[in-house]
N, C-alpha and C. Protein backbone atom coordinates (compact mmCIF):
# COMPACT_ATOMS: atom_id res chain seq x y z
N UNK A 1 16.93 80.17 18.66
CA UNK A 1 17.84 79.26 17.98
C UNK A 1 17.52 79.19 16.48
N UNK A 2 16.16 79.07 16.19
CA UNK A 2 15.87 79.24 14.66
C UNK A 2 16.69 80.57 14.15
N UNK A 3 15.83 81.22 14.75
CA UNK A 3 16.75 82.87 14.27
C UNK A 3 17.97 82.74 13.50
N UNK A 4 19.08 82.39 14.33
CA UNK A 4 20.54 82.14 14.90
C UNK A 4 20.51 81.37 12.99
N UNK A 5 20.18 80.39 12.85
CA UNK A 5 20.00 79.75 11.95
C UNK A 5 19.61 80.28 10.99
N UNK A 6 18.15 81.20 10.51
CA UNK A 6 17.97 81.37 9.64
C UNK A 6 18.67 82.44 9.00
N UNK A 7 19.13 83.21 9.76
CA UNK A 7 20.14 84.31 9.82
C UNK A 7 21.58 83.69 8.91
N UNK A 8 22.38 82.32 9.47
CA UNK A 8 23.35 82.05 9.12
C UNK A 8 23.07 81.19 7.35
N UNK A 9 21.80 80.96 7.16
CA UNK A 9 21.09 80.59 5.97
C UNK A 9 21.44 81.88 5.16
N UNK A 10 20.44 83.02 5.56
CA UNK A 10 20.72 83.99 4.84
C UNK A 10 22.24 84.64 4.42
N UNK A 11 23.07 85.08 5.22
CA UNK A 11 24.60 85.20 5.14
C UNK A 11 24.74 84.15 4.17
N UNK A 12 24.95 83.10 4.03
CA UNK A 12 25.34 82.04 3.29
C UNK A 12 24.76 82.32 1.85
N UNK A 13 23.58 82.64 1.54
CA UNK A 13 22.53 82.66 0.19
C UNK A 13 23.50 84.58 -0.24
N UNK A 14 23.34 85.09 0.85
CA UNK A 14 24.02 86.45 0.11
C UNK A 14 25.32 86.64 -0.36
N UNK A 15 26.55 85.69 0.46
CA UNK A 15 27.56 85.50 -0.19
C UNK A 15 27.59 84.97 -1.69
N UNK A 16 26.62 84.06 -1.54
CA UNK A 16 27.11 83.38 -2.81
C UNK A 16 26.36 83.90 -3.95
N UNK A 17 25.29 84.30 -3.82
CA UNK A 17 24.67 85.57 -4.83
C UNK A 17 25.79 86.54 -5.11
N UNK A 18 26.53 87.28 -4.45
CA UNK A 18 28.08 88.26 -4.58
C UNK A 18 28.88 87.53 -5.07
N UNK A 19 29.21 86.52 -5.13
CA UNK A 19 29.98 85.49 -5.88
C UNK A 19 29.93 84.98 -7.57
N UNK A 20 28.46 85.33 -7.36
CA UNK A 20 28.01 85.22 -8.81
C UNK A 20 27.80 86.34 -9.51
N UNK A 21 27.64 87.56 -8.83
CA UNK A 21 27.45 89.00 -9.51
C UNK A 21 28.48 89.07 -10.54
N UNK A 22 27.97 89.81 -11.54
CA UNK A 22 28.48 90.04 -12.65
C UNK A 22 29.16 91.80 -13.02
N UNK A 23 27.81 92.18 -12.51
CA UNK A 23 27.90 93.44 -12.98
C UNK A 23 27.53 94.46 -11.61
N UNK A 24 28.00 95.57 -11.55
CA UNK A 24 28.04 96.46 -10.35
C UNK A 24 28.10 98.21 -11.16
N UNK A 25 26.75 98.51 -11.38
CA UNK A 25 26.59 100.17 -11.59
C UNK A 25 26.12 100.60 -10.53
N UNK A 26 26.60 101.96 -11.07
CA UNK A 26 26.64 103.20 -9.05
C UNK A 26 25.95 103.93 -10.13
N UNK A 27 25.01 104.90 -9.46
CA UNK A 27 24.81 106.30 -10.33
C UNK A 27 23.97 107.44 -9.22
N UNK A 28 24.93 108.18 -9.25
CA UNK A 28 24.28 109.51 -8.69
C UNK A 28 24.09 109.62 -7.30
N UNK A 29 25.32 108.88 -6.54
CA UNK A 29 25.75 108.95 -5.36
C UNK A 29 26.46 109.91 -5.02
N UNK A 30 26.31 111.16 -5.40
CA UNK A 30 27.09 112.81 -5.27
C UNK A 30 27.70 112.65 -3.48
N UNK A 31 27.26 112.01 -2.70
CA UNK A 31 28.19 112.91 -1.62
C UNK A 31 29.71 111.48 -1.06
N UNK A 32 29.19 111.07 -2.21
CA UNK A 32 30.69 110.21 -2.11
C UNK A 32 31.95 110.61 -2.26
N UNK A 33 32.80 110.49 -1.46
CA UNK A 33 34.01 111.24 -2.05
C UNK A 33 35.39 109.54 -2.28
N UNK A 34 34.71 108.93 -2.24
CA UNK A 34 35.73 107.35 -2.52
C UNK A 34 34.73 106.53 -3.07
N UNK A 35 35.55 105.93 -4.06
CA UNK A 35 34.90 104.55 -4.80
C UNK A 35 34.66 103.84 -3.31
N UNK A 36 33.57 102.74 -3.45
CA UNK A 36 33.22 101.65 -2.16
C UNK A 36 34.41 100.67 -2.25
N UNK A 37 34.68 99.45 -1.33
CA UNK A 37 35.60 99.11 -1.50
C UNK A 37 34.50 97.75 -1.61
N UNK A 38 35.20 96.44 -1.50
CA UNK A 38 34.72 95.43 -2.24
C UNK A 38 34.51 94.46 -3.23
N UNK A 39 35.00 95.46 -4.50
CA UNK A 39 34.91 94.63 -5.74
C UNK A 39 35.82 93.48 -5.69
N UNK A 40 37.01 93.43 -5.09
CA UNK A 40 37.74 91.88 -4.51
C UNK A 40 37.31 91.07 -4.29
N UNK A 41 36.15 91.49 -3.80
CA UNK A 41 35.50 89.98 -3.30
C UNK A 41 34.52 89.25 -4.23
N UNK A 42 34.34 90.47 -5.21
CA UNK A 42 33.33 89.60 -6.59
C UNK A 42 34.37 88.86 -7.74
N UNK A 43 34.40 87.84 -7.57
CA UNK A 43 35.21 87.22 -8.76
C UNK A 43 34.91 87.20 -10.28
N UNK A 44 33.44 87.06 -10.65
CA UNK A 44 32.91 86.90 -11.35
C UNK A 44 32.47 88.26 -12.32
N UNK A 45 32.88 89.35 -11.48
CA UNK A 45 32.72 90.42 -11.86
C UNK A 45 33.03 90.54 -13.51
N UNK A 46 32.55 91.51 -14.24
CA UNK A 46 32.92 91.61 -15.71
C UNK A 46 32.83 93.50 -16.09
N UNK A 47 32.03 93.93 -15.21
CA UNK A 47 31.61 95.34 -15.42
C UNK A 47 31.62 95.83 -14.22
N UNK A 48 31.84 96.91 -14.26
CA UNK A 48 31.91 98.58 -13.42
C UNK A 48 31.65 99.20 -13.54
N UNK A 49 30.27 100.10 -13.92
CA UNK A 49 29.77 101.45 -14.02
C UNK A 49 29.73 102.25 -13.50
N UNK A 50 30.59 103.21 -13.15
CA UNK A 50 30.10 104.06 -11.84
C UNK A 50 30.12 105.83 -12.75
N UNK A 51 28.81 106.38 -12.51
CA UNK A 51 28.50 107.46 -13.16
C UNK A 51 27.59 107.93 -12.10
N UNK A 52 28.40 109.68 -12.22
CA UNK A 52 27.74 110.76 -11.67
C UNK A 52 27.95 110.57 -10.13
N UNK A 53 29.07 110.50 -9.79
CA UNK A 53 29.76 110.64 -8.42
C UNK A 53 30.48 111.93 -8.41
N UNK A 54 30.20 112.97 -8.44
CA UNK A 54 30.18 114.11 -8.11
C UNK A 54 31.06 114.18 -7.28
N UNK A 55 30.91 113.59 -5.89
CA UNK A 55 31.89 113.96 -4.50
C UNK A 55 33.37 113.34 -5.08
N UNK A 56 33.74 112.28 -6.10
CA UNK A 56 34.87 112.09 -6.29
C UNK A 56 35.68 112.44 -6.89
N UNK A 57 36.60 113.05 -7.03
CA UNK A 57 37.72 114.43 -7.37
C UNK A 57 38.87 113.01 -8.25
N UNK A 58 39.62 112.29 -7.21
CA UNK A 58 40.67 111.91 -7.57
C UNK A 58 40.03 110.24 -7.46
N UNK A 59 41.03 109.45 -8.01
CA UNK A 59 41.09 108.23 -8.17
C UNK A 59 42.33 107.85 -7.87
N UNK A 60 42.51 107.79 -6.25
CA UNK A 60 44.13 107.37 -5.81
C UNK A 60 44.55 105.80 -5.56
N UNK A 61 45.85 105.83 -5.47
CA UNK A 61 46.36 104.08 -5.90
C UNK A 61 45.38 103.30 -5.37
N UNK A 62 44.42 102.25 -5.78
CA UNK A 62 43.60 101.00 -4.79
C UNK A 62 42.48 101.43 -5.10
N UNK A 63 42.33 102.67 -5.71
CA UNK A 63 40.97 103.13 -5.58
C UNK A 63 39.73 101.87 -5.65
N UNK A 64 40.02 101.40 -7.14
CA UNK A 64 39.69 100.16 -7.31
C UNK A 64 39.80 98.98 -7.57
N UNK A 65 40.14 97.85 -6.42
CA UNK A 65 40.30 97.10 -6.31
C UNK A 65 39.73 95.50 -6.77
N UNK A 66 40.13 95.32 -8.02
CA UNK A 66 39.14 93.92 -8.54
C UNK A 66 39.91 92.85 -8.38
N UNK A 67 39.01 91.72 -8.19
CA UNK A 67 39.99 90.41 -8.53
C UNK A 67 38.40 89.36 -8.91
N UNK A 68 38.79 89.59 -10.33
CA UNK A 68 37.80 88.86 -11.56
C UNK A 68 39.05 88.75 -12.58
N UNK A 69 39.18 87.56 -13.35
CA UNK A 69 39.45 87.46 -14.90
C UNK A 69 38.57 87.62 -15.76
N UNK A 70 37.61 88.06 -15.39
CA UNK A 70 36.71 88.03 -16.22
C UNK A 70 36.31 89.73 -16.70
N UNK A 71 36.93 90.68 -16.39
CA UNK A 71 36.78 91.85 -16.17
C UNK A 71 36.56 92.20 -17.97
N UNK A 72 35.54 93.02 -18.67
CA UNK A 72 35.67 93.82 -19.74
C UNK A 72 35.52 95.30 -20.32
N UNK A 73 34.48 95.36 -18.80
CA UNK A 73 35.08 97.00 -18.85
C UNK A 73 34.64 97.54 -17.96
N UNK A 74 35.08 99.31 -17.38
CA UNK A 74 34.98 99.55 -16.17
C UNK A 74 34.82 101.29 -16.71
N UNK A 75 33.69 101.83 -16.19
CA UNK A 75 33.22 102.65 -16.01
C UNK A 75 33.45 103.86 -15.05
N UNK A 76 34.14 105.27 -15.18
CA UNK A 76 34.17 106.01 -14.29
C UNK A 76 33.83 107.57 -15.39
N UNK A 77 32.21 107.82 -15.22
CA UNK A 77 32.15 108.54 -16.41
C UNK A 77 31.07 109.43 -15.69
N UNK A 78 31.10 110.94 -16.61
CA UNK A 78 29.52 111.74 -15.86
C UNK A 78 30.26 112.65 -14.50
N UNK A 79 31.51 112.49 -14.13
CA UNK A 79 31.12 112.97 -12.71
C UNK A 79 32.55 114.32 -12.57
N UNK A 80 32.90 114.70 -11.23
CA UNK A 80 33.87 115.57 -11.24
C UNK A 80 35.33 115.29 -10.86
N UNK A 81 35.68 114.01 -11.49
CA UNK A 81 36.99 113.13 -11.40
C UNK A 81 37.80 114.29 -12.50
N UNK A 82 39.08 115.04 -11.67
CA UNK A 82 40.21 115.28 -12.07
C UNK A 82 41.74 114.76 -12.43
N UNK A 83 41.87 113.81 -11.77
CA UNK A 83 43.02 112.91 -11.94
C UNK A 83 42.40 111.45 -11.40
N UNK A 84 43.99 110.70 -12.79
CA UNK A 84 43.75 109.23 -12.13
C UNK A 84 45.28 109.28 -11.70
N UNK A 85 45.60 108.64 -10.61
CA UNK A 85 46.78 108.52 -10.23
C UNK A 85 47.26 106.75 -10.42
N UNK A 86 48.62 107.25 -10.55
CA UNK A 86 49.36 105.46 -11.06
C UNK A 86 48.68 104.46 -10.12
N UNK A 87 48.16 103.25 -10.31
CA UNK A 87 47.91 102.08 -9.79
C UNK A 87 46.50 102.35 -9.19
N UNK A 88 45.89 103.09 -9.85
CA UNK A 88 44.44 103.82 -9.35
C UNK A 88 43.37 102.26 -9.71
N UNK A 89 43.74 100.96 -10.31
CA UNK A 89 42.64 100.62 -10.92
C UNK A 89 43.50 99.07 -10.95
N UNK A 90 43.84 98.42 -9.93
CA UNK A 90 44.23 96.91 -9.93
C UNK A 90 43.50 95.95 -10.07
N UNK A 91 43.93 95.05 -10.46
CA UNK A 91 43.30 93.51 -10.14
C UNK A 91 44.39 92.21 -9.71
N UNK A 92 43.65 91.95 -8.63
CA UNK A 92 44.19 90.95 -7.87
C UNK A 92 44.68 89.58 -8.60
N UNK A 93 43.49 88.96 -9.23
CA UNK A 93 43.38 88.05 -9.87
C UNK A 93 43.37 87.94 -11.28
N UNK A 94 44.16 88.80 -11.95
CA UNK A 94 43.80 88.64 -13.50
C UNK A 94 44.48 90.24 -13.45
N UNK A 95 44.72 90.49 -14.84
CA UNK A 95 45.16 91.94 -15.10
C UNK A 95 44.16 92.57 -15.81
N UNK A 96 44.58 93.75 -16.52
CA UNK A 96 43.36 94.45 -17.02
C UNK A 96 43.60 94.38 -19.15
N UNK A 97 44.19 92.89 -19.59
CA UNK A 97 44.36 93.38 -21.10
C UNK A 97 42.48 93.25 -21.44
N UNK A 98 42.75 93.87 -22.66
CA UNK A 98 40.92 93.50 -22.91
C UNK A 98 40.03 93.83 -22.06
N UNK A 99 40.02 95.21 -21.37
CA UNK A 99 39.58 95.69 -20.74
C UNK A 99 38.72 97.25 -21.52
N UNK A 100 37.49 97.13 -21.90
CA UNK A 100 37.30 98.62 -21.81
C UNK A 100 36.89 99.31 -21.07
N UNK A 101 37.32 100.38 -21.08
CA UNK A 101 37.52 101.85 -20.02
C UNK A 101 36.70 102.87 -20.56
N UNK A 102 36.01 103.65 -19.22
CA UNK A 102 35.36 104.87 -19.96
C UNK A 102 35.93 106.06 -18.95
N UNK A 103 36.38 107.14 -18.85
CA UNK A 103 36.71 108.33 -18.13
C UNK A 103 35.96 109.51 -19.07
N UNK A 104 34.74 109.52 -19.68
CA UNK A 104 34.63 110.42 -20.47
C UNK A 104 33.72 111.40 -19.63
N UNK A 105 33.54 112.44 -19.91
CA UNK A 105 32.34 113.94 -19.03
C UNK A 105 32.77 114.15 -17.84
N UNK A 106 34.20 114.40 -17.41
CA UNK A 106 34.40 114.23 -16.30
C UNK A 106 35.23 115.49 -16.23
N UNK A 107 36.35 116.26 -15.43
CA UNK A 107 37.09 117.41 -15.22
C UNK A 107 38.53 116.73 -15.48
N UNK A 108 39.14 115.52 -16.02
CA UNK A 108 40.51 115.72 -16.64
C UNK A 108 40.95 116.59 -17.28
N UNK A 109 42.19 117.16 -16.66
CA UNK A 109 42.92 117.79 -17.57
C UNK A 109 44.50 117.38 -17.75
N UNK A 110 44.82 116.26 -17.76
CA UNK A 110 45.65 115.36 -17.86
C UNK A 110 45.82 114.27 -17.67
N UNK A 111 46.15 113.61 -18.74
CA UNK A 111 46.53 112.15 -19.08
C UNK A 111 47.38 111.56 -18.45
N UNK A 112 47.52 111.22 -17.13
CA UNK A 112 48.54 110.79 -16.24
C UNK A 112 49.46 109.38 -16.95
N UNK A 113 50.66 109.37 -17.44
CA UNK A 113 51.20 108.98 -18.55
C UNK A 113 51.13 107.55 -17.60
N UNK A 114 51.95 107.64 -15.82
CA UNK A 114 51.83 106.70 -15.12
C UNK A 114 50.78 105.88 -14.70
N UNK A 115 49.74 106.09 -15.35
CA UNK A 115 48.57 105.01 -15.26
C UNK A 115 48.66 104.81 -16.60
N UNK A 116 48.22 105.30 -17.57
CA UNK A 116 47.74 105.39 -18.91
C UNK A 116 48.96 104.21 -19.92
N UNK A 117 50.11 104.59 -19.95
CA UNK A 117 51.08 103.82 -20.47
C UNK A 117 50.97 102.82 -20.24
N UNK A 118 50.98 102.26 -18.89
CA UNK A 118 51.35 100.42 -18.95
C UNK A 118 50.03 100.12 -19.66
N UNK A 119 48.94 100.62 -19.34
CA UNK A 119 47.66 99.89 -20.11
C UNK A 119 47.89 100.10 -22.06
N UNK A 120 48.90 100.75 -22.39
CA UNK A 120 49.24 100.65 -23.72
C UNK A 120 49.92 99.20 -24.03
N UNK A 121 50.51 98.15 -23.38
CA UNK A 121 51.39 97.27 -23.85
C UNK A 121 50.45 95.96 -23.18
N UNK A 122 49.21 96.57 -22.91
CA UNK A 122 48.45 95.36 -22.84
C UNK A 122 47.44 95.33 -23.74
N UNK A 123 47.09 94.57 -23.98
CA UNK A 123 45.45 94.50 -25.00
C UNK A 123 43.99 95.24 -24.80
N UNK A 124 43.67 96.28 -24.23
CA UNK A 124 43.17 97.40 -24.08
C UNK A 124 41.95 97.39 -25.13
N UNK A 125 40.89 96.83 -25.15
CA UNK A 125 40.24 97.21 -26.02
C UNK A 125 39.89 98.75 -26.29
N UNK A 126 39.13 99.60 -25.42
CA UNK A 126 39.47 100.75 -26.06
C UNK A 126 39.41 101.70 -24.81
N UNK A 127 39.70 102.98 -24.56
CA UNK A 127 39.58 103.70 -23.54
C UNK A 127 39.11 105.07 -23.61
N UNK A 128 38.03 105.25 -23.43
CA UNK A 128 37.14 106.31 -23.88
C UNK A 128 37.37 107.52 -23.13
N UNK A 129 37.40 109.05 -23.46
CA UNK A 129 38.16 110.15 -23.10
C UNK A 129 37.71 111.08 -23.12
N UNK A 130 36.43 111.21 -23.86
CA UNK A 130 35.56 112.32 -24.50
C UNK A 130 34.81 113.47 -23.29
N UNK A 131 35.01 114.26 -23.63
CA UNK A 131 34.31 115.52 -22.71
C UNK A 131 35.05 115.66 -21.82
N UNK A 132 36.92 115.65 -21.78
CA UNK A 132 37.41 116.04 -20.64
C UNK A 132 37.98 117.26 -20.97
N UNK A 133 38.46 118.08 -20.13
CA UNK A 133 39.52 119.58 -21.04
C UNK A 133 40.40 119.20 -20.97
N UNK A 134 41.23 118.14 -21.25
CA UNK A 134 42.75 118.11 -21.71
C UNK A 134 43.02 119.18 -22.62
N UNK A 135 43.84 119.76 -21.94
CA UNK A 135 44.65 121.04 -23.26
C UNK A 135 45.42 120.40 -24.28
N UNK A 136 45.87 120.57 -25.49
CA UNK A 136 46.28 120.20 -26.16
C UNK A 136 47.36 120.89 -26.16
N UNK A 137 48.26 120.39 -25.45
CA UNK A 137 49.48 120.43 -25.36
C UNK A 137 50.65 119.56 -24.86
N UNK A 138 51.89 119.72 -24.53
CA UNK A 138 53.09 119.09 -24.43
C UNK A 138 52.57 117.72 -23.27
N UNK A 139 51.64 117.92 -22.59
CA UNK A 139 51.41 116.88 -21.96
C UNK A 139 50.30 115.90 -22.29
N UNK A 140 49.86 115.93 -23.73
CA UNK A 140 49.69 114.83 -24.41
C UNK A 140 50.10 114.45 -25.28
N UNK A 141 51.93 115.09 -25.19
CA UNK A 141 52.91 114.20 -26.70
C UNK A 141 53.63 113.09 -26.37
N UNK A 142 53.29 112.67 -25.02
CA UNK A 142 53.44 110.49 -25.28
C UNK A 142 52.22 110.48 -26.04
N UNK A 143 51.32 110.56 -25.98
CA UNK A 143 50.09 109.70 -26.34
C UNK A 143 50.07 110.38 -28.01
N UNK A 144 49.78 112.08 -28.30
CA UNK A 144 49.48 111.83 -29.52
C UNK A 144 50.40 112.45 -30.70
N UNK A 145 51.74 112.19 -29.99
CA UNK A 145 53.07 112.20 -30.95
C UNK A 145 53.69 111.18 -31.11
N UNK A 146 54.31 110.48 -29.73
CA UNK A 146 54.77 109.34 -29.42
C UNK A 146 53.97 108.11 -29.52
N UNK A 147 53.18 107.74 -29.39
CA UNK A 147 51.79 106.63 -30.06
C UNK A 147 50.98 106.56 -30.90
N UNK A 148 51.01 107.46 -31.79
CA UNK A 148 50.20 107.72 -32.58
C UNK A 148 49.20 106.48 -33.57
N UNK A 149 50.10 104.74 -33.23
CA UNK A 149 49.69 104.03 -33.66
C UNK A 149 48.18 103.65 -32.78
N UNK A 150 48.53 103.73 -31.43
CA UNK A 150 47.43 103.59 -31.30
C UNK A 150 45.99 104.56 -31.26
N UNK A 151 46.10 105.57 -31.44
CA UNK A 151 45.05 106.63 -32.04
C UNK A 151 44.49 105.74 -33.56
N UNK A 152 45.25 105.86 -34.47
CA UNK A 152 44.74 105.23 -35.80
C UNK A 152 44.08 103.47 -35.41
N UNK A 153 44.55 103.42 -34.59
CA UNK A 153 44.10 101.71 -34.02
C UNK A 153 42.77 101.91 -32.90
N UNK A 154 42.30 103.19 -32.90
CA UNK A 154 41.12 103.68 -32.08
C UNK A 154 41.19 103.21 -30.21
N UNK A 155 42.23 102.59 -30.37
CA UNK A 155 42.52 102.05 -28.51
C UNK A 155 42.46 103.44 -27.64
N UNK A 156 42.58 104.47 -28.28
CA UNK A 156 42.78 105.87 -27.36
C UNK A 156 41.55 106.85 -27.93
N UNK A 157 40.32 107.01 -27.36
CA UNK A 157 39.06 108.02 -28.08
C UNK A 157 38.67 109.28 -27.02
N UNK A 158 39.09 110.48 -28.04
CA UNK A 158 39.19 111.32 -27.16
C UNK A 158 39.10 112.86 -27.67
N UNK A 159 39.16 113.70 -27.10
CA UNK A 159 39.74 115.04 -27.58
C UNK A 159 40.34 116.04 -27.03
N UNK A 160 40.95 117.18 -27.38
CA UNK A 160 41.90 117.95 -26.70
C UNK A 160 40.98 119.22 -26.96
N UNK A 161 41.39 120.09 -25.87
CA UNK A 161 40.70 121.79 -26.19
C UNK A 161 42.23 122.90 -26.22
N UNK A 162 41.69 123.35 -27.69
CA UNK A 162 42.47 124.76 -27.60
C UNK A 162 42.33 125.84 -26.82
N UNK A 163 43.49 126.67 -26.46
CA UNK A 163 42.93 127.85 -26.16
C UNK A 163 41.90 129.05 -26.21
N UNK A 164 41.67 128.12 -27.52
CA UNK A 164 40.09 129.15 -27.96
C UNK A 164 39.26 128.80 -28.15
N UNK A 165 39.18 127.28 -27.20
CA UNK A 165 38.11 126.58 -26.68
C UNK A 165 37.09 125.17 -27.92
N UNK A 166 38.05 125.49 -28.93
CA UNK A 166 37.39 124.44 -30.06
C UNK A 166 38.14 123.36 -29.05
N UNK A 167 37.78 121.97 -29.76
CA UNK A 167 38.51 121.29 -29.88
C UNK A 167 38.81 120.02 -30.77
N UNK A 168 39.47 119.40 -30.88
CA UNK A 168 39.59 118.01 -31.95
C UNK A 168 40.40 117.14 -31.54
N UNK A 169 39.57 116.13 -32.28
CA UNK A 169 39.73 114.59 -31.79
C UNK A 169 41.68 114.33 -31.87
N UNK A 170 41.74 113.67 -30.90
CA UNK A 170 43.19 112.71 -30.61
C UNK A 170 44.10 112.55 -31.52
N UNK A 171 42.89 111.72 -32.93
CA UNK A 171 43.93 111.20 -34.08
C UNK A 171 43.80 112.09 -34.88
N UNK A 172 43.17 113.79 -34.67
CA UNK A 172 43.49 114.49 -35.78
C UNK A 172 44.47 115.35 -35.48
N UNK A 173 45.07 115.43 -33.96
CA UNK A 173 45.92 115.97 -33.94
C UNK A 173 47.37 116.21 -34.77
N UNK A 174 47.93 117.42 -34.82
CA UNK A 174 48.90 116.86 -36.17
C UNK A 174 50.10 116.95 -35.00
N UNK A 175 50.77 116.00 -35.31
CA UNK A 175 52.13 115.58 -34.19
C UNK A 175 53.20 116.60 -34.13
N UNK A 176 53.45 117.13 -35.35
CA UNK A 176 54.27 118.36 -35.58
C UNK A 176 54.00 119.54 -34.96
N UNK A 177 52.67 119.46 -34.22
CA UNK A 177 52.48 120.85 -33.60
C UNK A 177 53.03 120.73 -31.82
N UNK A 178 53.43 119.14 -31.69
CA UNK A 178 54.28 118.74 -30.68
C UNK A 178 55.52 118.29 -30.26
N UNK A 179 56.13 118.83 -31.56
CA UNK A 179 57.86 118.59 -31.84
C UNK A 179 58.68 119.38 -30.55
N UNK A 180 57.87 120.57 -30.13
CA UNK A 180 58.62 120.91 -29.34
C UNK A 180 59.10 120.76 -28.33
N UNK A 181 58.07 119.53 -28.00
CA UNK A 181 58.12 119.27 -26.49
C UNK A 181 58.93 118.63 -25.65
């Protein structure tokens, strides 16, 4: 009967420790192939680190699921993530303005406009991009023809690779080399 008890003590002390968590980094869980599920249940949440998940390729709708207002930035960096797909990154309780984002060292090679856009007309502190092979081409002229304000406003940090493997930053792209598109 103690047991029974000290058991339902404990459950009780661990919920509410998860209740109060703040912050949640992953690193170097390679044979994962899905984010964990859970973060819903941390309210208090503010951060997301998750680096060097190797086993995860895609980031499909729900992937991650938050419900914190308190959210400021969220981490998916280091690993072999190729796409984010639309609605890859919700919150239950609060939305994502003032949110920073990292997707940088990872295998993107496109800016999925259907995730990426709506987070343009919210307050976005900044969304980091660096070390992916986005080609620099027609499928980044929403972002660095059509927005170009926010490149000069640093909300978008990133770079594109040429065919001959240089590459350069977002806002030095010159927009005219995407008229055609």
């Amino acid at each position: 009967m103690l047991d029974e008890h000290m058991q339902e003590i404990l459950d009780i002390v661990t919920k509410a420790a998860f209740v109060k968590m703040e912050s949640v980094t992953l690193v170097n869980l390679k044979m994962m192939q899905n984010l964990p599920q859970g973060f819903d249940k941390l309210p208090n949440l503010e951060s997301v680190n998750i680096q060097h998940l190797d086993g995860i390729k895609s980031l499909a709708e729900g992937s991650l699921t938050l419900a914190s207002e308190n959210m400021k930035y969220i981490g998916v960096w280091g690993g072999q993530l190729e796409e984010i797909l639309p609605a890859a990154i919700q919150n239950l309780n609060g939305n994502l303005d003032g949110v920073s984002m990292a997707f940088s060292y990872n295998h993107l090679t496109n800016l999925d406009e259907a995730f990426f856009k709506p987070l343009l007309s919210k307050v976005t502190r900044k969304i980091f991009l660096f070390g992916n092979p986005f080609p620099c081409d027609c499928n980044l002229a929403w972002l660095l023809r059509d927005n170009r304000d926010l490149l000069e406003q640093n909300f978008f940090q990133g770079e594109c690779v040429h065919p001959n493997q240089t590459t350069t930053d977002f806002y030095l792209v010159d927009p005219a080399t995407l008229q055609n598109c």
